[in-house]
PDB file of N, CA and C in Angstrom:
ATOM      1  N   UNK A   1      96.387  87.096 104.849  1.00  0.00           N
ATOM      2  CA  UNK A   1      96.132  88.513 104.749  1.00  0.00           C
ATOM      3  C   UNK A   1      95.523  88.813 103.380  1.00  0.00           C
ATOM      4  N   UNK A   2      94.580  89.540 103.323  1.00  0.00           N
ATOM      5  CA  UNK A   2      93.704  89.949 101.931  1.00  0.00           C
ATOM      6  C   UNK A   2      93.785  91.567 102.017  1.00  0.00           C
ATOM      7  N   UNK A   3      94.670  92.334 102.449  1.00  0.00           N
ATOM      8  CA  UNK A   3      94.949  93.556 102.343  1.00  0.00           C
ATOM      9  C   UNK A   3      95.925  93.925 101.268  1.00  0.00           C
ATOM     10  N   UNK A   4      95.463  95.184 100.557  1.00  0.00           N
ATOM     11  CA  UNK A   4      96.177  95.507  99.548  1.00  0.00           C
ATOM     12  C   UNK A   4      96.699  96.662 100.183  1.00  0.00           C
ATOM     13  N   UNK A   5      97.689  96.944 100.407  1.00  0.00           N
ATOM     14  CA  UNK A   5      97.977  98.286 100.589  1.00  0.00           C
ATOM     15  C   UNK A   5      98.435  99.410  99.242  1.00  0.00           C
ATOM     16  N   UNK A   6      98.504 100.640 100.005  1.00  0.00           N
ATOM     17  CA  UNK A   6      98.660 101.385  98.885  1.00  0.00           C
ATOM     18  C   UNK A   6      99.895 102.521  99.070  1.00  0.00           C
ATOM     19  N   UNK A   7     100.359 102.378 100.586  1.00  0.00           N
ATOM     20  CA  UNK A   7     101.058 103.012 100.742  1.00  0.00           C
ATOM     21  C   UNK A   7     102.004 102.365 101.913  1.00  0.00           C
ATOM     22  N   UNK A   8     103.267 103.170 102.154  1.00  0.00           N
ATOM     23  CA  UNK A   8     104.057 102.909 103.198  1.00  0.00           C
ATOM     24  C   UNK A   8     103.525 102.983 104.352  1.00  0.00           C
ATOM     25  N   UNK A   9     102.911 103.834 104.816  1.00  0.00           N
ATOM     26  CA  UNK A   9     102.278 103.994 105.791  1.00  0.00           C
ATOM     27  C   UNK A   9     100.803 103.170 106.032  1.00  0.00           C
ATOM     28  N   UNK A  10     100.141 102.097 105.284  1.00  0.00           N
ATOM     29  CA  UNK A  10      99.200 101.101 105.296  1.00  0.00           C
ATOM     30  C   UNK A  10     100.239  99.777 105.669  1.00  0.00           C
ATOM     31  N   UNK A  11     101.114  99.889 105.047  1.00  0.00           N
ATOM     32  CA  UNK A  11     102.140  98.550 104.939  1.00  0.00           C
ATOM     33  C   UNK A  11     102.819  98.434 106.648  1.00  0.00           C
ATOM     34  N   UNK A  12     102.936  99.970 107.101  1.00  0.00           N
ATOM     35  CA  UNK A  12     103.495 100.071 108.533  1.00  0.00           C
ATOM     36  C   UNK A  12     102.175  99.239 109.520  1.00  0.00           C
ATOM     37  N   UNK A  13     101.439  99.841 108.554  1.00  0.00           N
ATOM     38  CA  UNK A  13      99.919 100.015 109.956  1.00  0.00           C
ATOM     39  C   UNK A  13      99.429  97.869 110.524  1.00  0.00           C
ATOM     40  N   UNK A  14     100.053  97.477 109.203  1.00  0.00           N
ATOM     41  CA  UNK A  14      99.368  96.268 108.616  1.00  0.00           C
ATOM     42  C   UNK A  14     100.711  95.422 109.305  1.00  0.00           C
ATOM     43  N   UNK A  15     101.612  95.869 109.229  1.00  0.00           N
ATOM     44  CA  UNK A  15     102.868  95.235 110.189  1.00  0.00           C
ATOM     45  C   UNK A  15     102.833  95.318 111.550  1.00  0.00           C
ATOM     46  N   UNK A  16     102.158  96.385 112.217  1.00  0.00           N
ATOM     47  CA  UNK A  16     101.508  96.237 113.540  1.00  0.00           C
ATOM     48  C   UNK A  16     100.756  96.092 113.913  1.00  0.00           C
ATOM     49  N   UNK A  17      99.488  95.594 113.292  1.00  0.00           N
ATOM     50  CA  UNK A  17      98.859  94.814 113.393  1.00  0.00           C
ATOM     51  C   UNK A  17      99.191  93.563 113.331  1.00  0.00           C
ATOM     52  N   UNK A  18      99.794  92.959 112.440  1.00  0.00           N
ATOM     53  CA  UNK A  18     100.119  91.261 112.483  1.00  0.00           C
ATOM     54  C   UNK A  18     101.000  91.335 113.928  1.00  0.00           C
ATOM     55  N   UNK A  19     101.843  92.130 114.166  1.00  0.00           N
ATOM     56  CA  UNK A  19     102.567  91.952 115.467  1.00  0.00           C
ATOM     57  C   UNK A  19     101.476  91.567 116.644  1.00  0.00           C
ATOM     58  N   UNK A  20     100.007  92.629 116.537  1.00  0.00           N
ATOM     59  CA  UNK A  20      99.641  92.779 117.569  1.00  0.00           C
ATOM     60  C   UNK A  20      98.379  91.739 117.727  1.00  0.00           C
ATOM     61  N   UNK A  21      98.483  90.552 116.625  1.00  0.00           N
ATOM     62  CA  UNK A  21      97.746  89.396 116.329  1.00  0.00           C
ATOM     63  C   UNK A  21      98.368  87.991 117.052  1.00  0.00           C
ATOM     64  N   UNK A  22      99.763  88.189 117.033  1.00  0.00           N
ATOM     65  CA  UNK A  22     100.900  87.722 117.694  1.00  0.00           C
ATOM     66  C   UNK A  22     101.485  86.758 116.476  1.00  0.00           C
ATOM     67  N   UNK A  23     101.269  86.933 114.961  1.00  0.00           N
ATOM     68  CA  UNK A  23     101.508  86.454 113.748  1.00  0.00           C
ATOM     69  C   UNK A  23     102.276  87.446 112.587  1.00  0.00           C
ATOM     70  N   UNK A  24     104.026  87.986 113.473  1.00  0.00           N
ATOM     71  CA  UNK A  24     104.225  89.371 113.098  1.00  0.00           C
ATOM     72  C   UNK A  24     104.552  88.594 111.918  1.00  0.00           C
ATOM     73  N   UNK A  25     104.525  89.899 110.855  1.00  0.00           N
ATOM     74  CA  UNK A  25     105.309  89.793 109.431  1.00  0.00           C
ATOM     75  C   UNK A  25     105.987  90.938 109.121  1.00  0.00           C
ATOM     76  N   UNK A  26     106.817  90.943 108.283  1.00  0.00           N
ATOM     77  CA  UNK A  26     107.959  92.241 108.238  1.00  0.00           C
ATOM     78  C   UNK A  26     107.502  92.996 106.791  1.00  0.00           C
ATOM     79  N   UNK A  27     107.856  93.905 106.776  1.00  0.00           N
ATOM     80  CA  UNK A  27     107.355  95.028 105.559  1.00  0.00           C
ATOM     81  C   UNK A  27     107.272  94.318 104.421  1.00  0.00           C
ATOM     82  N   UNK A  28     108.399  93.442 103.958  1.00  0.00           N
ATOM     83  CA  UNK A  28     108.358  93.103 102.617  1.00  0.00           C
ATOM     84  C   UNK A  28     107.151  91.669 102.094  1.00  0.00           C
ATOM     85  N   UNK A  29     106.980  90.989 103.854  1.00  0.00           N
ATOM     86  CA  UNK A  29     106.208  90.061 103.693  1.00  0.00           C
ATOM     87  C   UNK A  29     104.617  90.432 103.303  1.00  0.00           C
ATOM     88  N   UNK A  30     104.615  92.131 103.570  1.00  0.00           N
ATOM     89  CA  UNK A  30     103.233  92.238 103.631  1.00  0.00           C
ATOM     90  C   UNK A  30     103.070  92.862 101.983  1.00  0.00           C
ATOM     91  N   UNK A  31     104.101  93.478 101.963  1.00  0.00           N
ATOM     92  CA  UNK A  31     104.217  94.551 100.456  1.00  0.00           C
ATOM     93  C   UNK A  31     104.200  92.665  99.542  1.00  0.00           C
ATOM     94  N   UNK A  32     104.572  91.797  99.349  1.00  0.00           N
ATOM     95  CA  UNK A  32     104.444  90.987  98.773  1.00  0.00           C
ATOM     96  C   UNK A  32     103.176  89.967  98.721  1.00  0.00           C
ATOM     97  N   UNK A  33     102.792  89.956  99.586  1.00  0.00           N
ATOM     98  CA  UNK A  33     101.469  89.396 100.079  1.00  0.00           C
ATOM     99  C   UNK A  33     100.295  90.202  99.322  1.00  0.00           C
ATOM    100  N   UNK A  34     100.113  91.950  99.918  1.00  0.00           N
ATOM    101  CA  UNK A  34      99.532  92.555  98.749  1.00  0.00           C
ATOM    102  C   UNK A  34      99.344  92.604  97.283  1.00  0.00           C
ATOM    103  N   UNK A  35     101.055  92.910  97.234  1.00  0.00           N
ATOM    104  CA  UNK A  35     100.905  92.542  95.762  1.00  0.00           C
ATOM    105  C   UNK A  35     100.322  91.459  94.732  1.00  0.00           C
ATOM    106  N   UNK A  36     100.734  90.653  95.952  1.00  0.00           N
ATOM    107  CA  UNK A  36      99.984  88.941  94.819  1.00  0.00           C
ATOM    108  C   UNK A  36      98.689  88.846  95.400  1.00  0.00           C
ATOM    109  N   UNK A  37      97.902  89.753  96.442  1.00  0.00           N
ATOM    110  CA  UNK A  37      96.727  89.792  96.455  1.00  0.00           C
ATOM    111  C   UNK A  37      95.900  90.764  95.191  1.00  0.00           C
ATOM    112  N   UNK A  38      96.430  91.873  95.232  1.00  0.00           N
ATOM    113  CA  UNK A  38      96.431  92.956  93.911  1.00  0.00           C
ATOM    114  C   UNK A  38      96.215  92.032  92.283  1.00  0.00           C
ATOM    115  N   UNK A  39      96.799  91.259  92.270  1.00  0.00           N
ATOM    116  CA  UNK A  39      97.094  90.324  91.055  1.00  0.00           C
ATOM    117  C   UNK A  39      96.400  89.593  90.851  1.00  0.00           C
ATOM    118  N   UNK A  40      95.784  88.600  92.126  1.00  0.00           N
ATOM    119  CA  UNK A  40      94.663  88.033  92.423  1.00  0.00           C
ATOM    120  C   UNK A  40      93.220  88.552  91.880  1.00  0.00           C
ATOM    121  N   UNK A  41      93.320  89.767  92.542  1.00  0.00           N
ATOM    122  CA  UNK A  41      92.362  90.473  92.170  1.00  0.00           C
ATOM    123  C   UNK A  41      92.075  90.868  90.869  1.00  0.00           C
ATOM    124  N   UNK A  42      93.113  91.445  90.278  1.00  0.00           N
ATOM    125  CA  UNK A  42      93.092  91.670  88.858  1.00  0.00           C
ATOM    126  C   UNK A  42      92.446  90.232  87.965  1.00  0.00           C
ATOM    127  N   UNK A  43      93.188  89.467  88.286  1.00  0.00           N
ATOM    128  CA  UNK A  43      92.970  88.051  87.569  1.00  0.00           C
ATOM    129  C   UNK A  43      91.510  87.880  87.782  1.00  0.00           C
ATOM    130  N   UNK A  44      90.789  87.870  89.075  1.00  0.00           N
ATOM    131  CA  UNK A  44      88.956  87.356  89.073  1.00  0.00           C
ATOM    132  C   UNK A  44      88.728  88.209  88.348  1.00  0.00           C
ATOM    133  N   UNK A  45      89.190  89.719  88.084  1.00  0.00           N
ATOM    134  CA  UNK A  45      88.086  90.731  87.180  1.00  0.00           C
ATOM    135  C   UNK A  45      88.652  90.475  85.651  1.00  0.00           C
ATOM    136  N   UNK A  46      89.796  90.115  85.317  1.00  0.00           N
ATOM    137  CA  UNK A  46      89.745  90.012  83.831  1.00  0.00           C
ATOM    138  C   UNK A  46      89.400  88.535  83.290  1.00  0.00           C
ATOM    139  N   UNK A  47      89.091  87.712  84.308  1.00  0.00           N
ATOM    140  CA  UNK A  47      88.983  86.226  83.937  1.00  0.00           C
ATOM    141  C   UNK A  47      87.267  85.838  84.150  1.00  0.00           C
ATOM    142  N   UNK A  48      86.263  86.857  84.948  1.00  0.00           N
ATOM    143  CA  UNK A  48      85.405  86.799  85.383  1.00  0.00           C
ATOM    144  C   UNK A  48      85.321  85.626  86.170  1.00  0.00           C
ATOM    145  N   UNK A  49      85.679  85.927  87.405  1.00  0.00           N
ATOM    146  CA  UNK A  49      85.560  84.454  88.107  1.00  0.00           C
ATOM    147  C   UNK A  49      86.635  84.456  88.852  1.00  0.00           C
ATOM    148  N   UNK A  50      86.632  83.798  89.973  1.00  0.00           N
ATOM    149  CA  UNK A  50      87.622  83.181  91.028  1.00  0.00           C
ATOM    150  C   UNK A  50      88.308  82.180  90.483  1.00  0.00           C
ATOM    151  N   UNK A  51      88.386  81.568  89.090  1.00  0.00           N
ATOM    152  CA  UNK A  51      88.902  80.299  88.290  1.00  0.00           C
ATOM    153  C   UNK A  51      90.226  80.198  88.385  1.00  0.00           C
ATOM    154  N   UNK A  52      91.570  80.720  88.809  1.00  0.00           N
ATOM    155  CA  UNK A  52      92.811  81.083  89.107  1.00  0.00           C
ATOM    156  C   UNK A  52      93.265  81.744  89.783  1.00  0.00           C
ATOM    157  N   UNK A  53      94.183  81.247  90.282  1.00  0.00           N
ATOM    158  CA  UNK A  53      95.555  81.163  91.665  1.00  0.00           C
ATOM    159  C   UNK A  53      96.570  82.059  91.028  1.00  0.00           C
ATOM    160  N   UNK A  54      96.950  83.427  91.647  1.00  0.00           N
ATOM    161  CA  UNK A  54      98.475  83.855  91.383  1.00  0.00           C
ATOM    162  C   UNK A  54      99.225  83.694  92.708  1.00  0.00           C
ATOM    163  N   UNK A  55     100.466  83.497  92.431  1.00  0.00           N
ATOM    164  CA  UNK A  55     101.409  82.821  93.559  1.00  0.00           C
ATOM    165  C   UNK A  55     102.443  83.971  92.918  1.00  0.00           C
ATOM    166  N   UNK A  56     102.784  84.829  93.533  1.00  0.00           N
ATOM    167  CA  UNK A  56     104.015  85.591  93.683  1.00  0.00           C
ATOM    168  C   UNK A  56     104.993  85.295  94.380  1.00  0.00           C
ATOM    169  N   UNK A  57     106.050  85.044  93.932  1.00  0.00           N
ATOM    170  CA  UNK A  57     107.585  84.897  94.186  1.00  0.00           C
ATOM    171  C   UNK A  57     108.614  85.544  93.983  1.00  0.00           C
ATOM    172  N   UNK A  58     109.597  85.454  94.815  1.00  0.00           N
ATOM    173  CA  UNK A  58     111.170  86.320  94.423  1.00  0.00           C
ATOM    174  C   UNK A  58     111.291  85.753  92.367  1.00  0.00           C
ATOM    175  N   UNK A  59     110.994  84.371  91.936  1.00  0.00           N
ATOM    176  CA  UNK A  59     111.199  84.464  91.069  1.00  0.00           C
ATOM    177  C   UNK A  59     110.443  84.646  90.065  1.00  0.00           C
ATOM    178  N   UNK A  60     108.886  84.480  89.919  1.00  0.00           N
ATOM    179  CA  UNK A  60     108.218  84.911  89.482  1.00  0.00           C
ATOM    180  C   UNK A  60     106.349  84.915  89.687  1.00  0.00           C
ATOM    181  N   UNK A  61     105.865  85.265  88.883  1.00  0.00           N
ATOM    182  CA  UNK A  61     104.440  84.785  88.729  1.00  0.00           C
ATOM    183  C   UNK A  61     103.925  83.348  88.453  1.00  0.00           C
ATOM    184  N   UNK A  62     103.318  82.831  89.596  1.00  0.00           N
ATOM    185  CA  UNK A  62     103.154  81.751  88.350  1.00  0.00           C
ATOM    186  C   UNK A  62     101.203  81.395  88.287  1.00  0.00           C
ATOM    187  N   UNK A  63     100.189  81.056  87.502  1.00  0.00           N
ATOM    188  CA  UNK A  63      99.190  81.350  87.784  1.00  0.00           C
ATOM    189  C   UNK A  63      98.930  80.110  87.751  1.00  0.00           C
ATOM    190  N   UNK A  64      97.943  79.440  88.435  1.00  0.00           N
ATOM    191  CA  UNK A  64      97.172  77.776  88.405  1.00  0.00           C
ATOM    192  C   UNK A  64      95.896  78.196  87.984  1.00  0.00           C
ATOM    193  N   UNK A  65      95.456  77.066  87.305  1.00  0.00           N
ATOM    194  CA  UNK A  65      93.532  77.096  87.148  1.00  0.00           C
ATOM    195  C   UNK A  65      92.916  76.257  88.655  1.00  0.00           C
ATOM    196  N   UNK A  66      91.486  75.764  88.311  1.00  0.00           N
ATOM    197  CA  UNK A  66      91.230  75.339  89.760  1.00  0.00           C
ATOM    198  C   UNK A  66      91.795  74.193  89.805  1.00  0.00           C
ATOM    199  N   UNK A  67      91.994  73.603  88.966  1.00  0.00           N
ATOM    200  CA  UNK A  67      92.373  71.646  89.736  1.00  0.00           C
ATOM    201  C   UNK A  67      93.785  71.969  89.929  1.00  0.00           C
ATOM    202  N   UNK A  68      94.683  73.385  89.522  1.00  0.00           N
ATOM    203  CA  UNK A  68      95.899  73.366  90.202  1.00  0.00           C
ATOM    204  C   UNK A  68      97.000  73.060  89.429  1.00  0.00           C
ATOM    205  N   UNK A  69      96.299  73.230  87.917  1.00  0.00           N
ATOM    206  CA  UNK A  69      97.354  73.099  86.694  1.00  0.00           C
ATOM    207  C   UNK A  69      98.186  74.022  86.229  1.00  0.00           C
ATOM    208  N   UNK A  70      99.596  74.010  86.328  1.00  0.00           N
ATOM    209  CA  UNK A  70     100.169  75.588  85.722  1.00  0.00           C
ATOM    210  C   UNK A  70      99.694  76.066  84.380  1.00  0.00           C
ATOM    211  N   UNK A  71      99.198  77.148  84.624  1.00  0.00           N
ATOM    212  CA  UNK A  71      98.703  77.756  83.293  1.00  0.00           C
ATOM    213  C   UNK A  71      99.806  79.322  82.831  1.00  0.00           C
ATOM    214  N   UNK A  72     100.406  79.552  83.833  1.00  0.00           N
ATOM    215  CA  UNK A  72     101.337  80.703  83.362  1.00  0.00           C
ATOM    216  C   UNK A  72     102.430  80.475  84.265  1.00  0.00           C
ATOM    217  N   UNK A  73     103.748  80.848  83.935  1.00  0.00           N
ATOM    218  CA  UNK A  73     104.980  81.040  84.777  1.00  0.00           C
ATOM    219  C   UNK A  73     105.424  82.186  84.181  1.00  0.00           C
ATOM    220  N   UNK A  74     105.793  83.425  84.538  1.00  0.00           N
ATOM    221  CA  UNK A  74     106.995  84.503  84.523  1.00  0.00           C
ATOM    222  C   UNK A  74     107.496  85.135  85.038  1.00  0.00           C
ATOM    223  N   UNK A  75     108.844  85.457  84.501  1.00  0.00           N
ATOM    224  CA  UNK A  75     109.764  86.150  85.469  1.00  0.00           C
ATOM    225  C   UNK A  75     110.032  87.508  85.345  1.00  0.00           C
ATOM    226  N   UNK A  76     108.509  88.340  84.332  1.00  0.00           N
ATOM    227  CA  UNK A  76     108.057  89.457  84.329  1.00  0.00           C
ATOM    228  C   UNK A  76     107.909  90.280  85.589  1.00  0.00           C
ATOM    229  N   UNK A  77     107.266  89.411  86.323  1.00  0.00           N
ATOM    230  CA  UNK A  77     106.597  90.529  87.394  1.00  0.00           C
ATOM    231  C   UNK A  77     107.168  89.164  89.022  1.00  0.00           C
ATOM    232  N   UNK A  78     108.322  89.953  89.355  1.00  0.00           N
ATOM    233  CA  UNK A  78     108.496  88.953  90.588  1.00  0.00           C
ATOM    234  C   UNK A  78     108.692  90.148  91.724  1.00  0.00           C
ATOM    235  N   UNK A  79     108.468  89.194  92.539  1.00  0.00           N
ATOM    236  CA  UNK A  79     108.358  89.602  94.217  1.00  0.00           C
ATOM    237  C   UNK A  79     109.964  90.817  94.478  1.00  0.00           C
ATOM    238  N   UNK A  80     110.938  89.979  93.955  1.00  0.00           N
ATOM    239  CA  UNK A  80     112.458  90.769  94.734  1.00  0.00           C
ATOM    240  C   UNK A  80     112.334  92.095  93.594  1.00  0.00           C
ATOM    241  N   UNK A  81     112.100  91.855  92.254  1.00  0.00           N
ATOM    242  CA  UNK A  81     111.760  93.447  91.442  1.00  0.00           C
ATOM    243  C   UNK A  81     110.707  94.302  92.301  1.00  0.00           C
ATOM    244  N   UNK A  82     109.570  93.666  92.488  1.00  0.00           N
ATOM    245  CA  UNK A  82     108.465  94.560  92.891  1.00  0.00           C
ATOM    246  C   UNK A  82     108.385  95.008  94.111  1.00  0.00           C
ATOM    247  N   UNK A  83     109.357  94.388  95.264  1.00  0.00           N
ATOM    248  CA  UNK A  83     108.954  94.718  96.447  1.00  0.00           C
ATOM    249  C   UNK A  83     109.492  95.998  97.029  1.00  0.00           C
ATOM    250  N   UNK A  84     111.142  96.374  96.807  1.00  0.00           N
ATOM    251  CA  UNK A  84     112.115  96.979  96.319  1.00  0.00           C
ATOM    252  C   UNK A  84     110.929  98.302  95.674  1.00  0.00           C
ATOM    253  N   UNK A  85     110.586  98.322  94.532  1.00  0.00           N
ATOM    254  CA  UNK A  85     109.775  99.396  93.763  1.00  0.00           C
ATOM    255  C   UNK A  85     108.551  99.925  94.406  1.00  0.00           C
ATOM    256  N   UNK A  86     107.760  99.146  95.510  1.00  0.00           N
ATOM    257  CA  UNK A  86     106.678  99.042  95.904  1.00  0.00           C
ATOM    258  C   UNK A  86     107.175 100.234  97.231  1.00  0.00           C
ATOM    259  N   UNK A  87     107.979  99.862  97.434  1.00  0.00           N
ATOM    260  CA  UNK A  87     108.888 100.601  98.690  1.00  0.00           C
ATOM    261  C   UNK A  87     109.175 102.348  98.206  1.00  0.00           C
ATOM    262  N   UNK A  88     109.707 102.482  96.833  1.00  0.00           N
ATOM    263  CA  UNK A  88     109.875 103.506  96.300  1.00  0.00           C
ATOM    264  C   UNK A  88     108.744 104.372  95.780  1.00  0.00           C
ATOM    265  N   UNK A  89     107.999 103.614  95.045  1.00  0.00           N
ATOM    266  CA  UNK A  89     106.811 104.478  94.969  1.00  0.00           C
ATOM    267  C   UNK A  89     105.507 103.178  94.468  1.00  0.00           C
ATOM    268  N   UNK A  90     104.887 103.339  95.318  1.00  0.00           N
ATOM    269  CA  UNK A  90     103.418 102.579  95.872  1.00  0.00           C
ATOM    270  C   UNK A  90     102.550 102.408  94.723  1.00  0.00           C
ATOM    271  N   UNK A  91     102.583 103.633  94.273  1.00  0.00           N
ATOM    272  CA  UNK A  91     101.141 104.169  93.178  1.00  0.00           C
ATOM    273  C   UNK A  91     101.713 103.506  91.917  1.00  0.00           C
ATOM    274  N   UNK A  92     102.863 104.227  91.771  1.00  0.00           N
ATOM    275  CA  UNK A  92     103.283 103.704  90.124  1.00  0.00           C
ATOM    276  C   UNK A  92     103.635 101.725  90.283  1.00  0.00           C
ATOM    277  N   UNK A  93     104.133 101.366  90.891  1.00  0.00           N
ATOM    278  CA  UNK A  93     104.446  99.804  91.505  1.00  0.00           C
ATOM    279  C   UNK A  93     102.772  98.973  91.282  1.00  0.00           C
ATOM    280  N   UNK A  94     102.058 100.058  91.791  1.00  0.00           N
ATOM    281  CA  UNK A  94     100.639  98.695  91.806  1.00  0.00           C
ATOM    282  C   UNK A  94      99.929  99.484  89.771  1.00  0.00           C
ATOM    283  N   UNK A  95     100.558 100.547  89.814  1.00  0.00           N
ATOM    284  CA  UNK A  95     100.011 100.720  87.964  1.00  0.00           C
ATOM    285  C   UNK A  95     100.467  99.794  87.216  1.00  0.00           C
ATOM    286  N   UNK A  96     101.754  99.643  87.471  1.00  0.00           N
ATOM    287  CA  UNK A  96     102.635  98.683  86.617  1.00  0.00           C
ATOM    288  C   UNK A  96     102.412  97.470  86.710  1.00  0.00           C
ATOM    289  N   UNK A  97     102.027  96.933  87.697  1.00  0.00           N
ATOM    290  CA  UNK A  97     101.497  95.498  88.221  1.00  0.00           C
ATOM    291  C   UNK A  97     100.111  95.337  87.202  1.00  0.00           C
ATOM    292  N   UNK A  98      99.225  96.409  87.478  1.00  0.00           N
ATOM    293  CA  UNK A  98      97.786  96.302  86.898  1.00  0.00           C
ATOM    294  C   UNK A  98      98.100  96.116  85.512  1.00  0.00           C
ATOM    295  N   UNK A  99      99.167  97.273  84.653  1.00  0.00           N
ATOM    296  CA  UNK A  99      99.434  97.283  82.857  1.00  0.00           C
ATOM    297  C   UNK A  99      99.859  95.944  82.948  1.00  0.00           C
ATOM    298  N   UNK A 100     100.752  95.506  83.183  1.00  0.00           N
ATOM    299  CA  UNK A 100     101.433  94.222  83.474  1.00  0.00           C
ATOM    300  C   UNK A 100     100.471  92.798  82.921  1.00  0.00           C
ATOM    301  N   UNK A 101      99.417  92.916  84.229  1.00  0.00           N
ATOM    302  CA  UNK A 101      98.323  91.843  84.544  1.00  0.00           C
ATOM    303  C   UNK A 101      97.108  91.832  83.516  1.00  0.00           C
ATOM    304  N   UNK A 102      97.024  93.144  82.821  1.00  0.00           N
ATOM    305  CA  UNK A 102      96.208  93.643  81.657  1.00  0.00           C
ATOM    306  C   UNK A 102      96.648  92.548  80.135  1.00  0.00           C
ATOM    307  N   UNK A 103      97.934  92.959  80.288  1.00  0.00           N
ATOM    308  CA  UNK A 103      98.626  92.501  78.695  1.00  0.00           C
ATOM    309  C   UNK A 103      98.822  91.164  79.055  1.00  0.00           C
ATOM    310  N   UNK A 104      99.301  90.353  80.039  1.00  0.00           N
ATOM    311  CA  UNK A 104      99.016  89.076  80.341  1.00  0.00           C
ATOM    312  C   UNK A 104      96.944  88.780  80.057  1.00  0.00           C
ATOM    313  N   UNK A 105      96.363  88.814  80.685  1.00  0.00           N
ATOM    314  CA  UNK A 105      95.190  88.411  80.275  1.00  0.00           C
ATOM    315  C   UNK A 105      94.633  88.826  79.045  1.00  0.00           C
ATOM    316  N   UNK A 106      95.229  89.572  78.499  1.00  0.00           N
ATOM    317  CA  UNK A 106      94.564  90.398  76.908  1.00  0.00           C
ATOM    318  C   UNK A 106      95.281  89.399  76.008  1.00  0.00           C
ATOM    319  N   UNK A 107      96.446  89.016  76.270  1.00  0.00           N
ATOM    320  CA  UNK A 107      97.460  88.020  75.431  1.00  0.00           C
ATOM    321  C   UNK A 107      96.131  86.678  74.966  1.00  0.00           C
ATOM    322  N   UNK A 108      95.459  86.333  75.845  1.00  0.00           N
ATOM    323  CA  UNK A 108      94.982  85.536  75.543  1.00  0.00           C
ATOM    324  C   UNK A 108      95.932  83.855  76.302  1.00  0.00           C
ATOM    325  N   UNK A 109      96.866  84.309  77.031  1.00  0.00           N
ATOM    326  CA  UNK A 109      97.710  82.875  77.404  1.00  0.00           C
ATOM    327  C   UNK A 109      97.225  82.248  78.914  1.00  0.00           C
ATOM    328  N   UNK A 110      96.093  83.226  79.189  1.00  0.00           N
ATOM    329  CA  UNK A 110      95.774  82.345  79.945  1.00  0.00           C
ATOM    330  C   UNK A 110      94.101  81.718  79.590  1.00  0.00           C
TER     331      UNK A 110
END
């Protein structure tokens, strides 16, 4: 899935759809999926380039370069914090993700 959603009601729409693909996934699989697509995304535009992998998890971020080397792990921005928040409010959840993904690539650590 390469959908970002932005709201509860995209996250519903996107859960019945995978049902109706016959490849269901449940709210949090998709709100998490987004999110580390969201992150993804962030990462090609501050890295210029498709050059790194974010993998979102209950425990954290962790980012690869292309041959698949860990280049970041944290337990800043994880799946069981964000998914939970993503649920509560959508807008501020993917701001915080973006400030988040900002000061990680501005750090210079990746």
């Amino acid at each position: 899935m390469h959908e970002i959603p932005e709201t509860m009601a995209q996250v519903t729409a996107l859960v019945d759809q995978s049902r109706q693909n016959g490849q269901p996934l449940t709210e949090e699989q998709v709100i998490q999926g987004g999110l580390q697509n969201w992150m993804q995304e962030l990462l090609d535009e501050g890295i210029e380039g498709g050059y790194l992998t974010a993998q979102l998890t209950d425990s954290g971020l962790t980012v690869l370069d292309i041959t698949g080397k860990l280049l970041l792990k944290t337990d800043t921005l994880t799946a069981a914090k964000l998914v939970p928040a993503f649920k509560q409010d959508p807008h501020m959840t993917l701001m915080n993700v973006q400030t988040a993904m900002r000061k990680i690539i501005d750090s210079g650590r990746l």
